[in-house]
C-alpha atoms as a PDB file:
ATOM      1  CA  UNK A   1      -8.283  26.214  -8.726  1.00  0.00           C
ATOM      2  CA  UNK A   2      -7.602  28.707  -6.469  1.00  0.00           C
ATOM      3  CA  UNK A   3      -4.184  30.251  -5.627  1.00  0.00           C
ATOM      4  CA  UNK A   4      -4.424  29.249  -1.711  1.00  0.00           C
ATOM      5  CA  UNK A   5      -4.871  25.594  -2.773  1.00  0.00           C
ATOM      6  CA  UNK A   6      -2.371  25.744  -5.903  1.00  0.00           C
ATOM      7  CA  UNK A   7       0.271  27.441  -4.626  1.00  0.00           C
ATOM      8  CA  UNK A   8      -0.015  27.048  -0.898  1.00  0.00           C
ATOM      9  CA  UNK A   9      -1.822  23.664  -0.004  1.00  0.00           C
ATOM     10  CA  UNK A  10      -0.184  21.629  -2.655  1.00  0.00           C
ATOM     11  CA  UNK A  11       2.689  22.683  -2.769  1.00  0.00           C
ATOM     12  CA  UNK A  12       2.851  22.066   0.790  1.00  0.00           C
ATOM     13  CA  UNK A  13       1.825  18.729   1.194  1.00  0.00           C
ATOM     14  CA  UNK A  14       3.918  17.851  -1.861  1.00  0.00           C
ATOM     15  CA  UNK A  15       6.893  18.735   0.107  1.00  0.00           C
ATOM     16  CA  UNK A  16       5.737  17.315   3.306  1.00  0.00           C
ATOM     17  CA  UNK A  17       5.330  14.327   0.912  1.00  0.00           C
ATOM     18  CA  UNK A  18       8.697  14.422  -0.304  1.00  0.00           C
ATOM     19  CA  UNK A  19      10.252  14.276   3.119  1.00  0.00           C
ATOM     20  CA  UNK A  20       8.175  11.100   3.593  1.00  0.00           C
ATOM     21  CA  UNK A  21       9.567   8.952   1.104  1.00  0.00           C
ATOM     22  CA  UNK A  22      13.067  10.082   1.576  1.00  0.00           C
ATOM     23  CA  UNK A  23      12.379   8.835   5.667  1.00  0.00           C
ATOM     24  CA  UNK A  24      10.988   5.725   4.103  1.00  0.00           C
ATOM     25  CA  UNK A  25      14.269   5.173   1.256  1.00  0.00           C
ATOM     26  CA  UNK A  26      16.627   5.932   4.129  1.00  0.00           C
ATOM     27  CA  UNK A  27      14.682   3.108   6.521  1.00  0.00           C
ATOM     28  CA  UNK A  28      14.693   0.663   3.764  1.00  0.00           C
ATOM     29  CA  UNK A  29      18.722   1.867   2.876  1.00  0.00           C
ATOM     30  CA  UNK A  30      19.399   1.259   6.944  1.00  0.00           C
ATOM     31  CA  UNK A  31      17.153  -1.723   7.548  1.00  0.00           C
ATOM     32  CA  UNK A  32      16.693  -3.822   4.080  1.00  0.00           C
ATOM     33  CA  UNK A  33      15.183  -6.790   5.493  1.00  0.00           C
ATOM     34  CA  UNK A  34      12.527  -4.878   7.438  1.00  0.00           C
ATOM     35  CA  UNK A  35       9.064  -4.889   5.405  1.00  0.00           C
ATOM     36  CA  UNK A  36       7.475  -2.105   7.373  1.00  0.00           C
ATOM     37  CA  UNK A  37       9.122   0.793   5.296  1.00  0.00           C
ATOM     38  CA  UNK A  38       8.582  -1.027   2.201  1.00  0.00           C
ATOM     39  CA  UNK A  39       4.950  -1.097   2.739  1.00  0.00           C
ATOM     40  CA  UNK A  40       4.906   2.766   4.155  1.00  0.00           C
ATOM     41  CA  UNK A  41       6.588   3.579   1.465  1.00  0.00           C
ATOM     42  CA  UNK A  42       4.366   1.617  -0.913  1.00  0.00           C
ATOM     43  CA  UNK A  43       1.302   3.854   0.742  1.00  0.00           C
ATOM     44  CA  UNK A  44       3.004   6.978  -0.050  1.00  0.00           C
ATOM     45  CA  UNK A  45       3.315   5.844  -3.608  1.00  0.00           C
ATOM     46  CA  UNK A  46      -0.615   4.603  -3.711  1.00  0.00           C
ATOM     47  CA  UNK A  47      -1.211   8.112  -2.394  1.00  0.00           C
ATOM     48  CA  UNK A  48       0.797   9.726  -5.739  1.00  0.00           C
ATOM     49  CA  UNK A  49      -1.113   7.531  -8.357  1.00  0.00           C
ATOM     50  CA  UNK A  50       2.148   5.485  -8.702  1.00  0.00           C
ATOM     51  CA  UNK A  51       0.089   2.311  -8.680  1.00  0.00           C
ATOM     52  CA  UNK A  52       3.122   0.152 -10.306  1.00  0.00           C
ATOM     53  CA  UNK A  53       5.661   1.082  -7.849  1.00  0.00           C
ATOM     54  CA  UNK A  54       3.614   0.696  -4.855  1.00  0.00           C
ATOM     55  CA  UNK A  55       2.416  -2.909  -5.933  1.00  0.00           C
ATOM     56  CA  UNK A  56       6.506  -3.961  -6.287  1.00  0.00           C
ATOM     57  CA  UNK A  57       6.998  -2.618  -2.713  1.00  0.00           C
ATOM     58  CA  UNK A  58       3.838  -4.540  -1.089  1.00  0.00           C
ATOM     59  CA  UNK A  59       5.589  -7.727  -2.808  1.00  0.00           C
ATOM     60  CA  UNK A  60       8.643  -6.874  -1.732  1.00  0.00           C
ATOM     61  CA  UNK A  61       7.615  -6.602   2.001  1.00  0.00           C
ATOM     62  CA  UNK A  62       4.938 -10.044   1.948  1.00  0.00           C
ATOM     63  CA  UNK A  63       8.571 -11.764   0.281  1.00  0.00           C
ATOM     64  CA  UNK A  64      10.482 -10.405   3.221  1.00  0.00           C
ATOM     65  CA  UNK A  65       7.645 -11.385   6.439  1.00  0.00           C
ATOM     66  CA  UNK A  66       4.704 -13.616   4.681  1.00  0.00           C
ATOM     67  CA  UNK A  67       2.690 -13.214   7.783  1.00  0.00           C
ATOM     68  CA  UNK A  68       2.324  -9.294   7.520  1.00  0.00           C
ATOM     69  CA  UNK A  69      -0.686  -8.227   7.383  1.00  0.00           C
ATOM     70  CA  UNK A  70      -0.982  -4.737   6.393  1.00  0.00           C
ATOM     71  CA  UNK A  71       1.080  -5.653   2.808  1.00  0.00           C
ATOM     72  CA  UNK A  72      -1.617  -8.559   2.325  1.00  0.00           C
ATOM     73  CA  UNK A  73      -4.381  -5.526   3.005  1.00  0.00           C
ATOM     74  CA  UNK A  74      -3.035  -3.411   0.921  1.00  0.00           C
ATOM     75  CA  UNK A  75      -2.192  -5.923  -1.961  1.00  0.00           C
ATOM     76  CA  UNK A  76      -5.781  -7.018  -1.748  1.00  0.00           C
ATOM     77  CA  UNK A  77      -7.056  -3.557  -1.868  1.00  0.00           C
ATOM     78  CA  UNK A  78      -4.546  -3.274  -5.395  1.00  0.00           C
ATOM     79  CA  UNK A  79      -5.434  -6.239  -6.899  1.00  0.00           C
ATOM     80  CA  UNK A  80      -9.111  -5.953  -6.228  1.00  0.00           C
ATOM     81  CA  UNK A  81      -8.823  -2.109  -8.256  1.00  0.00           C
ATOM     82  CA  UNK A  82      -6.740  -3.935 -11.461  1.00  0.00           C
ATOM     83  CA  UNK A  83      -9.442  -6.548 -11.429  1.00  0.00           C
ATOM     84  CA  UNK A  84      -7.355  -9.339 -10.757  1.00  0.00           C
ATOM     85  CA  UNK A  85     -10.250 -11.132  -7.846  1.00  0.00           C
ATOM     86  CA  UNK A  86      -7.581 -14.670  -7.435  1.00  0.00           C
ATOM     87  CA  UNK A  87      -5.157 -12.239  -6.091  1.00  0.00           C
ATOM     88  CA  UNK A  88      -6.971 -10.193  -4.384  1.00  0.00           C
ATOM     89  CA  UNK A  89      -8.926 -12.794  -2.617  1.00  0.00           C
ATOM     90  CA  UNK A  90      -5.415 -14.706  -1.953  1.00  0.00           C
ATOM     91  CA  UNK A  91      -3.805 -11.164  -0.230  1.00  0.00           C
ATOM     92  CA  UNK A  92      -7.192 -11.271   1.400  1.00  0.00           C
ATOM     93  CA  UNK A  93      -7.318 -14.081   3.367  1.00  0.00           C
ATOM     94  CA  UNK A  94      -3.411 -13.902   4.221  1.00  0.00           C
ATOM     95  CA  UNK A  95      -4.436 -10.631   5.536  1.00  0.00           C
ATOM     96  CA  UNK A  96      -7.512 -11.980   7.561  1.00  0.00           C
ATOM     97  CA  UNK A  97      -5.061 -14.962   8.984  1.00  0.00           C
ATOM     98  CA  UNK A  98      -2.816 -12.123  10.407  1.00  0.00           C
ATOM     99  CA  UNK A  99      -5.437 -10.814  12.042  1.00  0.00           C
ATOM    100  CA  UNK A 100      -7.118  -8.400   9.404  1.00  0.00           C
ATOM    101  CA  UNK A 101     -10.383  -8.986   8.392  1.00  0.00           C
ATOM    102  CA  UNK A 102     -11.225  -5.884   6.241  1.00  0.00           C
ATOM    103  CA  UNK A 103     -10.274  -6.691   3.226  1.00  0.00           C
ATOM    104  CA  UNK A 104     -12.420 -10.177   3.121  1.00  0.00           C
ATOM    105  CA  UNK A 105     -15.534  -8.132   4.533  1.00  0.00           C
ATOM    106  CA  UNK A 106     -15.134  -5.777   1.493  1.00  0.00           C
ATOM    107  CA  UNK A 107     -14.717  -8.457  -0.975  1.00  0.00           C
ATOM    108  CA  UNK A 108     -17.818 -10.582   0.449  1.00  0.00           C
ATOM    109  CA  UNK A 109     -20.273  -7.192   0.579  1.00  0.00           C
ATOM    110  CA  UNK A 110     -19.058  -6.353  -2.948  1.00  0.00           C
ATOM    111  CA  UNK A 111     -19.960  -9.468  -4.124  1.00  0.00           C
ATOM    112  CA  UNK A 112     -16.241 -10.203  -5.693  1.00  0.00           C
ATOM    113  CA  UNK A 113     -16.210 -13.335  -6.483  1.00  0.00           C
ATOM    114  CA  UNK A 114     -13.201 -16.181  -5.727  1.00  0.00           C
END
């Protein structure tokens, strides 16, 4: 690896990184019941391999606002990785009834089944 992407570039966006989450902790610290920084928060984790973490945020923001959308999404997109198709397909369709089709389309031209 080179010392411009080593040193530089990652260390960089790990920072940059950083400063995310801590905007997210401090939404979630001023706003509790809001699910949108659980679930941006939950991305930034997905992003750092912290698969675990990420997964108890998405639940935490579908157990706060059942209808939203983007947590379904992104639970689908989770539970479709671990293998776990009931789930996904359940996240799925909550997140095509809030107006998010993706998820289902991927499912369907992937062939998971229900």
């Amino acid at each position: 690896m080179s010392f411009w992407r080593k040193e530089v570039v990652e260390f960089a966006l790990d920072r940059e990184t950083r400063t995310h989450v801590e905007e997210q902790r401090a939404w979630i610290a001023r706003e509790p019941a809001n699910p949108q920084p659980y679930c941006n928060l939950s991305q930034l984790y997905r992003m750092e391999g912290k698969q675990d973490e990420a997964l108890g945020l998405l639940l935490e923001a579908v157990r706060l606002d059942a209808g939203h959308g983007g947590a379904h999404l992104a639970l689908a997109e989770i539970y479709a990785v671990r293998g776990d198709n009931p789930a996904a397909w359940r996240h799925a369709r909550l997140a095509e009834h809030a107006g998010l089709p993706r998820a289902v389309e991927l499912l369907t031209r992937y062939g998971v089944s229900e």
